[in-house]
Protein backbone atom coordinates (compact mmCIF):
# COMPACT_ATOMS: atom_id res chain seq x y z
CA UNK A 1 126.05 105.18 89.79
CA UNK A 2 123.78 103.11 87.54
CA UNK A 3 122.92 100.81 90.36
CA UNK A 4 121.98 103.37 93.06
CA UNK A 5 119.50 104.96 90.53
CA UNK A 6 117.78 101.03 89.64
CA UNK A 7 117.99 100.60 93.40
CA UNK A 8 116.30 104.30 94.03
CA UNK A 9 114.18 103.50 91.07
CA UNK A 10 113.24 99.65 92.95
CA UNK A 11 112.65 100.87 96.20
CA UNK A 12 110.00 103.92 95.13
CA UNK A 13 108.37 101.96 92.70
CA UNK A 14 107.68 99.20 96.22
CA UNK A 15 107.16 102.09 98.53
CA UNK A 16 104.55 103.03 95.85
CA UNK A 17 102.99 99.38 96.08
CA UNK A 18 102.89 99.34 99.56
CA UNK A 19 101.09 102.56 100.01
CA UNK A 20 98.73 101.54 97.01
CA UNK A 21 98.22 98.25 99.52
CA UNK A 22 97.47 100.57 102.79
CA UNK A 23 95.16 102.81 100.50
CA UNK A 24 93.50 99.05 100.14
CA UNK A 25 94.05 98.78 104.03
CA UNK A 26 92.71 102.01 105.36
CA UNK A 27 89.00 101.83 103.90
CA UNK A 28 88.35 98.68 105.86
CA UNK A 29 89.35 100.52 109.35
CA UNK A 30 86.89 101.55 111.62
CA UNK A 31 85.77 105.22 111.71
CA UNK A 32 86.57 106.24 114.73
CA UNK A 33 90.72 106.08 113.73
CA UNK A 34 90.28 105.92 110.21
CA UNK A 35 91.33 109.65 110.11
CA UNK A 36 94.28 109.56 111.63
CA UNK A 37 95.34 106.63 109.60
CA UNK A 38 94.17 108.19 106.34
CA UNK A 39 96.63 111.49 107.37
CA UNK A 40 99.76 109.25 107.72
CA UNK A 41 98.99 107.63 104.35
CA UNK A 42 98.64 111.26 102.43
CA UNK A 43 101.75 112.33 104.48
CA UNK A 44 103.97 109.31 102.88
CA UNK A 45 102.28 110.10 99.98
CA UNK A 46 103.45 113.12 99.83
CA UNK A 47 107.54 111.86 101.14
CA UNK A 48 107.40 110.11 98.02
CA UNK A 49 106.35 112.49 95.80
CA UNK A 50 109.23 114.82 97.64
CA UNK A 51 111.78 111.69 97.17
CA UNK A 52 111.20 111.08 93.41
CA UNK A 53 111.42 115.25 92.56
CA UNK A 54 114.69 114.60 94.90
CA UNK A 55 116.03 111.85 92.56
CA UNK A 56 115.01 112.92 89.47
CA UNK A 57 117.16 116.01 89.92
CA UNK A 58 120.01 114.17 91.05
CA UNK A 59 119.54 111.94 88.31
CA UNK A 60 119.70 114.82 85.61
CA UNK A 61 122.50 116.59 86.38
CA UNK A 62 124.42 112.80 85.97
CA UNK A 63 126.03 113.04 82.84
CA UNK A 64 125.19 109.59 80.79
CA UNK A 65 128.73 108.72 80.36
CA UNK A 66 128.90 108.01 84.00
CA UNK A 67 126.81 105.27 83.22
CA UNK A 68 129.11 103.07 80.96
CA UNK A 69 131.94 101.49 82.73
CA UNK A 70 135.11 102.17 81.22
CA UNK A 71 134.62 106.13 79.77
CA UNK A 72 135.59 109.16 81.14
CA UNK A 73 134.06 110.44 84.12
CA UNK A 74 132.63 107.10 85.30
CA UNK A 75 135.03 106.76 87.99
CA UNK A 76 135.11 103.27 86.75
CA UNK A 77 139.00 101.79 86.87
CA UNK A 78 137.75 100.20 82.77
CA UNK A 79 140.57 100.54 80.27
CA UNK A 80 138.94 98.36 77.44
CA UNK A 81 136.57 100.20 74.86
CA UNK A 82 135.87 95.87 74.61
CA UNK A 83 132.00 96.27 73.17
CA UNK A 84 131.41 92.74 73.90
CA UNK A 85 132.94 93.41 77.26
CA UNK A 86 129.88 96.22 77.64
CA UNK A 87 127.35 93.89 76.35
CA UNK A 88 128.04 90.87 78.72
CA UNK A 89 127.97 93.47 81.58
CA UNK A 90 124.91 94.88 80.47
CA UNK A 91 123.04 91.29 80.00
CA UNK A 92 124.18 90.39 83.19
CA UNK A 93 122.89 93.36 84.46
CA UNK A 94 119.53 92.41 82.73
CA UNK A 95 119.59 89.01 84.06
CA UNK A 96 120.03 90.53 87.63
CA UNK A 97 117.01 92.82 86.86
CA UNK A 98 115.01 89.70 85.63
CA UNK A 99 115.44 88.03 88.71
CA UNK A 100 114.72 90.54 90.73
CA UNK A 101 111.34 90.79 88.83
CA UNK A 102 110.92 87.29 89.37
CA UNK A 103 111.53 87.27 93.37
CA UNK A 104 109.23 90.54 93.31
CA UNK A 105 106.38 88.59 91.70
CA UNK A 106 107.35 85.07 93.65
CA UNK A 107 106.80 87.42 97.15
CA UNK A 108 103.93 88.79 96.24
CA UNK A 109 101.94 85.44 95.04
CA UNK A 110 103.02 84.54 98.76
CA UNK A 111 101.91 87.29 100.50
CA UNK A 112 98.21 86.52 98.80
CA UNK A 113 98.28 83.18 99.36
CA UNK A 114 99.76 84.28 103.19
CA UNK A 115 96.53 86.27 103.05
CA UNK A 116 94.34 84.07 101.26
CA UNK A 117 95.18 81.63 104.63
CA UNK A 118 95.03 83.92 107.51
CA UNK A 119 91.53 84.94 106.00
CA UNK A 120 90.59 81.05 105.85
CA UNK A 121 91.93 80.53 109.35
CA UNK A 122 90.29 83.77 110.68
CA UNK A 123 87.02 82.25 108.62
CA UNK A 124 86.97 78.86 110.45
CA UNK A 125 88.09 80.02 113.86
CA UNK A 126 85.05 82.55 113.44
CA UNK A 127 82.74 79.43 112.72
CA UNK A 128 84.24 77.66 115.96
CA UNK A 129 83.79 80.93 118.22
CA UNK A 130 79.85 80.85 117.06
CA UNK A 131 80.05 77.15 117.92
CA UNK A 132 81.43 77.54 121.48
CA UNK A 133 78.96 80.16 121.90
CA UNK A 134 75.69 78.17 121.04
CA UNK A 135 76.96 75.20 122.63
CA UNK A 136 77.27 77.50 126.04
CA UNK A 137 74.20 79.05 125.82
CA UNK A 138 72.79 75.48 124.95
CA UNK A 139 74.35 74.32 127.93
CA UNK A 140 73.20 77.10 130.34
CA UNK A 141 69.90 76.97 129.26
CA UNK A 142 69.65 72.97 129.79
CA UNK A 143 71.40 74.12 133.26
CA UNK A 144 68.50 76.02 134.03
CA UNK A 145 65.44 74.18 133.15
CA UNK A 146 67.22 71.54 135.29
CA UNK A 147 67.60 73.90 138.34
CA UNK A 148 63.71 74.77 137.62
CA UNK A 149 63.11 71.32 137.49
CA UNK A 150 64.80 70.13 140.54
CA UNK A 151 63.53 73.02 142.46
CA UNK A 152 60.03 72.61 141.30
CA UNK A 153 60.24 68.71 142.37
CA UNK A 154 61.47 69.72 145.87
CA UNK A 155 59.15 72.10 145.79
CA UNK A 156 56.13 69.34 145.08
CA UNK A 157 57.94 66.62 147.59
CA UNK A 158 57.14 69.37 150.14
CA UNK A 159 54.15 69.95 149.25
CA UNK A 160 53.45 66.17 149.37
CA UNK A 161 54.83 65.96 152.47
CA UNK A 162 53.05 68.54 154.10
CA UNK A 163 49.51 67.54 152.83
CA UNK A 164 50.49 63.65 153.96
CA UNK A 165 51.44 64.98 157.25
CA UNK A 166 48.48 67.06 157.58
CA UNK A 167 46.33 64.40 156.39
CA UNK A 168 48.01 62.22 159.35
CA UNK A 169 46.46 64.69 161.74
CA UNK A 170 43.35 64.49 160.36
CA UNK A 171 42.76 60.91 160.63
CA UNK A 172 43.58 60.77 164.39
């Protein structure tokens, strides 16, 4: 019974975290659906509130015999009244606890160092996009001086061409 209430106790306190990350989350969305966003997150809020008044009923009317193996009405098969039997079950079940602590704080230096390198990647691909951009417009503006360029050589040839042949009639 002990482990379903750390596991309860676990899984709130990570719900909690996560909704304390989308609080985080939600102020960087834009306006326009930042409402309806905003209303999920006080709804869950609100679950979890409901889910820890849920447990922490359940939880007192547990009587705390139930919690050491090997008494009555733990439902426990444990015939020994060993205390060093107790203990060793007890630091195990502290060492289990520690290493879940661990793995919780190992997971979350990766997710910020996850985040820490999407930003960077988002960072430099946003420095190549402006790149691509003023190399295009670069390149469409050379494109069109050179059209204008060609167009205004034809356009002098022509002219050229036209005044020689004129001038051709003229000196007959």
């Amino acid at each position: 019974m002990y482990v379903v209430h750390f596991l309860m106790n676990i899984a709130m306190v990570t719900i909690d975290g996560q909704i304390s990350q989308l609080e985080i989350e939600v102020q960087g969305i834009p306006a326009s659906i930042h409402g309806q966003y905003t209303t999920w997150l006080r709804q869950a809020k609100n679950e979890l509130i409901r889910y820890r008044k849920i447990h922490k009923e359940s939880f007192a009317t547990v009587a705390p015999a139930d919690f050491v193996p090997g008494t009555k009405g733990s439902g426990s098969v444990g015939t020994s009244n060993d205390p060093f039997g107790e203990r060793t079950r007890l630091l195990a079940g502290a060492e289990i606890l520690e290493d879940g602590s661990r793995r919780i704080v190992n997971s979350t230096r990766i997710a910020f160092e996850t985040e820490t390198y999407g930003a960077n990647i988002l960072k430099g691909l946003r420095g190549q996009r402006e790149q691509i951009e003023n190399a295009r417009d670069t390149v469409s503006c050379h494109s069109f001086l050179s059209v204008a360029y060609a167009i205004t050589n034809i356009s002098c040839e022509l002219q050229i061409q036209m005044l020689t042949g004129h001038m051709g009639k003229f000196r007959l």
